[in-house]
N, C-alpha and C. Protein backbone atom coordinates (compact mmCIF):
# COMPACT_ATOMS: atom_id res chain seq x y z
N UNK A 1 53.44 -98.04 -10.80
CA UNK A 1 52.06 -98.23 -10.39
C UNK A 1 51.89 -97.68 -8.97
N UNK A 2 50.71 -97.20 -8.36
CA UNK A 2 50.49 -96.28 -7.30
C UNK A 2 50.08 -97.40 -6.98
N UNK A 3 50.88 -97.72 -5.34
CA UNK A 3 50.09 -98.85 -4.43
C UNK A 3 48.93 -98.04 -3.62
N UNK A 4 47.47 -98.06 -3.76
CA UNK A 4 46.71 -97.71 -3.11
C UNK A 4 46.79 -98.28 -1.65
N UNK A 5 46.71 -97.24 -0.88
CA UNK A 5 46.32 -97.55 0.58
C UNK A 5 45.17 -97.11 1.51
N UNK A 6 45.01 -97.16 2.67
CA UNK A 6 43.70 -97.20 3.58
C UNK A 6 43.82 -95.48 3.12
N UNK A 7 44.58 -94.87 3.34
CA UNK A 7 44.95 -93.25 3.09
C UNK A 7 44.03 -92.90 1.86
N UNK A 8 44.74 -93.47 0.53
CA UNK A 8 43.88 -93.61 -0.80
C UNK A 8 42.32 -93.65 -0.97
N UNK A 9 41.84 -95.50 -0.17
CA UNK A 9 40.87 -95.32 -0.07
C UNK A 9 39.97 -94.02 0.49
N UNK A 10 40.48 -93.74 1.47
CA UNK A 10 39.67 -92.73 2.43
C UNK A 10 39.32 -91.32 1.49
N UNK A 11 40.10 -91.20 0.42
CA UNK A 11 39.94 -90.00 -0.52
C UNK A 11 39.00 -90.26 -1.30
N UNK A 12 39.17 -91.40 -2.34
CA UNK A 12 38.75 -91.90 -2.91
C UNK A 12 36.90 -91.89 -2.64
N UNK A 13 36.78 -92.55 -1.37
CA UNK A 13 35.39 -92.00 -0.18
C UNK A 13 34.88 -91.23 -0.48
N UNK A 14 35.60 -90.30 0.10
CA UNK A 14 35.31 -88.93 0.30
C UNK A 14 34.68 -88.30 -1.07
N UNK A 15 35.38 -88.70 -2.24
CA UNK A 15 35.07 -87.80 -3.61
C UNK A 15 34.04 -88.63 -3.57
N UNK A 16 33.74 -89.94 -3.82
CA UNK A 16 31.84 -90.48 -4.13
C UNK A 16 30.82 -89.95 -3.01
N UNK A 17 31.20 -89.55 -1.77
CA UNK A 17 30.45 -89.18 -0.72
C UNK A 17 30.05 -87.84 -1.38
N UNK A 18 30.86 -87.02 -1.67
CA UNK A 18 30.83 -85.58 -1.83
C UNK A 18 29.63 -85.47 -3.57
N UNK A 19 30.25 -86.71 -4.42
CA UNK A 19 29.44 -86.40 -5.59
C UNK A 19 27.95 -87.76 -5.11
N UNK A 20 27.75 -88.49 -4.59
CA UNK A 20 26.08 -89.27 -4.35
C UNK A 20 26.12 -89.19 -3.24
N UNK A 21 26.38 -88.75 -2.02
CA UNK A 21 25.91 -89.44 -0.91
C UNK A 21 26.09 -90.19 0.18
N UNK A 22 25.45 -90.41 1.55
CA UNK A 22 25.75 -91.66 2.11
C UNK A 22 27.16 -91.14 3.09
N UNK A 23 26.80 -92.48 3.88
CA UNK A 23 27.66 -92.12 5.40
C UNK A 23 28.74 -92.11 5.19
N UNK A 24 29.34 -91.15 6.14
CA UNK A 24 30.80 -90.87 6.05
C UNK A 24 31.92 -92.32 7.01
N UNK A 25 32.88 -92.99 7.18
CA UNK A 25 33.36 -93.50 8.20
C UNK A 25 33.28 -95.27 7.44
N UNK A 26 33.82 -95.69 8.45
CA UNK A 26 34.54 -96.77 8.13
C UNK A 26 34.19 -98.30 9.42
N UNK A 27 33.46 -99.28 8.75
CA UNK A 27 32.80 -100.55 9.52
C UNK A 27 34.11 -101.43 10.30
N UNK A 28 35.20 -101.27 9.94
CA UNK A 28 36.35 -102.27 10.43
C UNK A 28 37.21 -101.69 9.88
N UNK A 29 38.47 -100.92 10.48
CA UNK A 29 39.41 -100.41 9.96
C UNK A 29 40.77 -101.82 9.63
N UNK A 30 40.30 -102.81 10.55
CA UNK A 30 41.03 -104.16 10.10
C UNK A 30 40.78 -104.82 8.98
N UNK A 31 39.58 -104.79 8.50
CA UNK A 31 39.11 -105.20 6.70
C UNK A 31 39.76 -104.48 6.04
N UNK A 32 39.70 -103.30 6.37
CA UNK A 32 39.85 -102.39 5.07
C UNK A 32 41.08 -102.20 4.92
N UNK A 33 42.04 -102.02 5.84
CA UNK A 33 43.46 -102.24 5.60
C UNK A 33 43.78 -103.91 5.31
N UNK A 34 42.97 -104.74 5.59
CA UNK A 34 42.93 -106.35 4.38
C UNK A 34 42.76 -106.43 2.94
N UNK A 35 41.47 -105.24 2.56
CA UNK A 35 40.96 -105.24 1.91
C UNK A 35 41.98 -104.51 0.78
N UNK A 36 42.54 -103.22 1.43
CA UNK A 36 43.84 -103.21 0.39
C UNK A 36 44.80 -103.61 0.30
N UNK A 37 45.09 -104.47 1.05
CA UNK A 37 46.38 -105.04 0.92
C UNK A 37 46.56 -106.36 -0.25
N UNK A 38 45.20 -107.15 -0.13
CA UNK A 38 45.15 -108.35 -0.90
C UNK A 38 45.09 -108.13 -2.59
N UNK A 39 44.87 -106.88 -2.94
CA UNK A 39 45.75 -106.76 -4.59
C UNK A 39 47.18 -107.30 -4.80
N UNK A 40 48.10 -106.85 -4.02
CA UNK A 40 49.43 -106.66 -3.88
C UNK A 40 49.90 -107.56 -3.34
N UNK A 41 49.37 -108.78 -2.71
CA UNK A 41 49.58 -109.96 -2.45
C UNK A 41 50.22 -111.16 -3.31
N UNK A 42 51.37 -111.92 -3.01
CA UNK A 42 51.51 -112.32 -3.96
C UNK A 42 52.73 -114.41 -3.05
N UNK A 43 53.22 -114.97 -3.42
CA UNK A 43 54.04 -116.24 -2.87
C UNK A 43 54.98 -116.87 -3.71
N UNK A 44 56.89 -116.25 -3.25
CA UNK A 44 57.29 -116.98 -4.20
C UNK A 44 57.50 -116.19 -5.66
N UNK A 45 58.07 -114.99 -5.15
CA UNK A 45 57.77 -114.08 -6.48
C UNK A 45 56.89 -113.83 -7.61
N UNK A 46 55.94 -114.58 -7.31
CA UNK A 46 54.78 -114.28 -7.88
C UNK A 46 53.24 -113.81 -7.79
N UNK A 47 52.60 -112.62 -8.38
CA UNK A 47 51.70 -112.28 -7.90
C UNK A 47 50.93 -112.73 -7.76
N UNK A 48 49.91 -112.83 -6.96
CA UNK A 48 48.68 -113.48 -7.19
C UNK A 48 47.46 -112.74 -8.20
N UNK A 49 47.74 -111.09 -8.17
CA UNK A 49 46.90 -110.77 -9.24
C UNK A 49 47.79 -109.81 -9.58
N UNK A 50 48.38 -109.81 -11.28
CA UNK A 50 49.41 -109.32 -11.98
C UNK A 50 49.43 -107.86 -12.48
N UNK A 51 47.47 -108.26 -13.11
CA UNK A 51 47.40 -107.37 -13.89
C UNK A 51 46.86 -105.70 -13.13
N UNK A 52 46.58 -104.97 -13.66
CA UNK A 52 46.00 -103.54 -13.28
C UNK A 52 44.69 -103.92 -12.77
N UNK A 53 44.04 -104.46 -13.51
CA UNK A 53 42.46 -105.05 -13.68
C UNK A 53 42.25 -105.81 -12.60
N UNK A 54 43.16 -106.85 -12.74
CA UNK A 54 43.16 -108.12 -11.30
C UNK A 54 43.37 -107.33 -10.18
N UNK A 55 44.35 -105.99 -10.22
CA UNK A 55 44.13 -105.58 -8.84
C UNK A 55 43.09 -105.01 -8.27
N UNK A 56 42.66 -104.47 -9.26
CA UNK A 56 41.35 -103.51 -9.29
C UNK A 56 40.21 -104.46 -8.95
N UNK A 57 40.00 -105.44 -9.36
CA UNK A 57 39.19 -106.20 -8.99
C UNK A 57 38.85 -106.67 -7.90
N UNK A 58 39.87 -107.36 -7.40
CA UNK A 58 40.34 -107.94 -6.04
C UNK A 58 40.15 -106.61 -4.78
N UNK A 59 40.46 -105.49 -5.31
CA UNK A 59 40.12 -104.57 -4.23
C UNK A 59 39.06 -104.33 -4.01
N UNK A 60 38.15 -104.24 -5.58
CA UNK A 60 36.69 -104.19 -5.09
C UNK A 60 35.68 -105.07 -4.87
N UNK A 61 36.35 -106.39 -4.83
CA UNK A 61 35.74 -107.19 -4.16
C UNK A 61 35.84 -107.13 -2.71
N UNK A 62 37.32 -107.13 -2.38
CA UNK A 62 37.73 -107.16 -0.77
C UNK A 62 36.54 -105.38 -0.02
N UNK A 63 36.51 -104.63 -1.03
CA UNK A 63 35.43 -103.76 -0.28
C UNK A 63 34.33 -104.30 -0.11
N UNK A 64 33.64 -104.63 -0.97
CA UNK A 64 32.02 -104.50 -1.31
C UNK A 64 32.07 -106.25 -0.07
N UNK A 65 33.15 -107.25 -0.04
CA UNK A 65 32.96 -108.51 1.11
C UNK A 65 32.69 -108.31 2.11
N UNK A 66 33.21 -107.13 2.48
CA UNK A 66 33.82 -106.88 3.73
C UNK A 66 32.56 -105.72 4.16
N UNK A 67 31.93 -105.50 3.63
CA UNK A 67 30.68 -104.42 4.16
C UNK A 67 31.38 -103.54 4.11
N UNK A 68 32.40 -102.91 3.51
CA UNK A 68 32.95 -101.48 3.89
C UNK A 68 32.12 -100.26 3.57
N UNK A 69 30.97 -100.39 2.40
CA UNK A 69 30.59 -99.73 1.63
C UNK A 69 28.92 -99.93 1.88
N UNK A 70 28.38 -100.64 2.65
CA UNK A 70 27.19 -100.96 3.63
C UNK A 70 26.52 -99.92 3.12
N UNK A 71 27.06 -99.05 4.01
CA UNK A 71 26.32 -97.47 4.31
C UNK A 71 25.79 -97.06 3.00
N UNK A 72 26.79 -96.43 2.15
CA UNK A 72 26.46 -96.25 1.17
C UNK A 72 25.25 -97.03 -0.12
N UNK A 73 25.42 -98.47 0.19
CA UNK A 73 24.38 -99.25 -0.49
C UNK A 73 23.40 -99.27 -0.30
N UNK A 74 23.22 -99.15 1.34
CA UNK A 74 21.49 -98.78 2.32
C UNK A 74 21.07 -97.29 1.80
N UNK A 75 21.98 -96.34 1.43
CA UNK A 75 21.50 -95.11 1.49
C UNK A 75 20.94 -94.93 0.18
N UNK A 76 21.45 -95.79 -1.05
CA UNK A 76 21.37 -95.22 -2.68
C UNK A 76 19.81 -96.44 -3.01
N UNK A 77 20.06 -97.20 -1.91
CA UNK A 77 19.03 -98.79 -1.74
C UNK A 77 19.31 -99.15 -3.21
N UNK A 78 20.37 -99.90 -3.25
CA UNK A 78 20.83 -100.90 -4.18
C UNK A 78 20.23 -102.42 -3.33
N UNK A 79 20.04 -102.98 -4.12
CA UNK A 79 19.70 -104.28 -3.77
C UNK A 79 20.18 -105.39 -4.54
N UNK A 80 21.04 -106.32 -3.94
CA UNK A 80 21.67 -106.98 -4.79
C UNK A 80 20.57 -108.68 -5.65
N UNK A 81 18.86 -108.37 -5.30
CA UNK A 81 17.92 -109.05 -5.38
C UNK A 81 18.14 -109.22 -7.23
């Protein structure tokens, strides 16, 4: 399994920037290296999220918590109403 990192993310960025839109850069480089780390988190040999899905999840929650992705939501005006 590919441990995604702040590196990852930043590509990852870049390709949705390049195909919709919206600001380039990053609100807290301390979230966002939180924000990927807490998939892969785990106490006691055990993960806290096991699956592919659970990680996936957990990361995109720890983005979208953390305002990382702000910019982009103001720009496409998603509204979470």
């Amino acid at each position: 399994m590919i441990h995604l990192d702040t590196e990852h993310l930043r590509v990852l960025h870049a390709y949705a920037l390049a195909e919709t839109g919206g600001a380039e850069g990053v609100r807290d480089e301390a979230l966002l290296e939180a924000a990927a780390a807490a998939p892969y988190a785990g106490f006691g040999g055990t993960e806290f999220h096991p699956t592919i899905e659970a990680k996936a999840a957990r990361l995109a929650f720890g983005i979208i918590a953390t305002d990382q992705i702000q910019s982009w939501i103001e720009a496409h005006e998603i509204s979470a109403d």
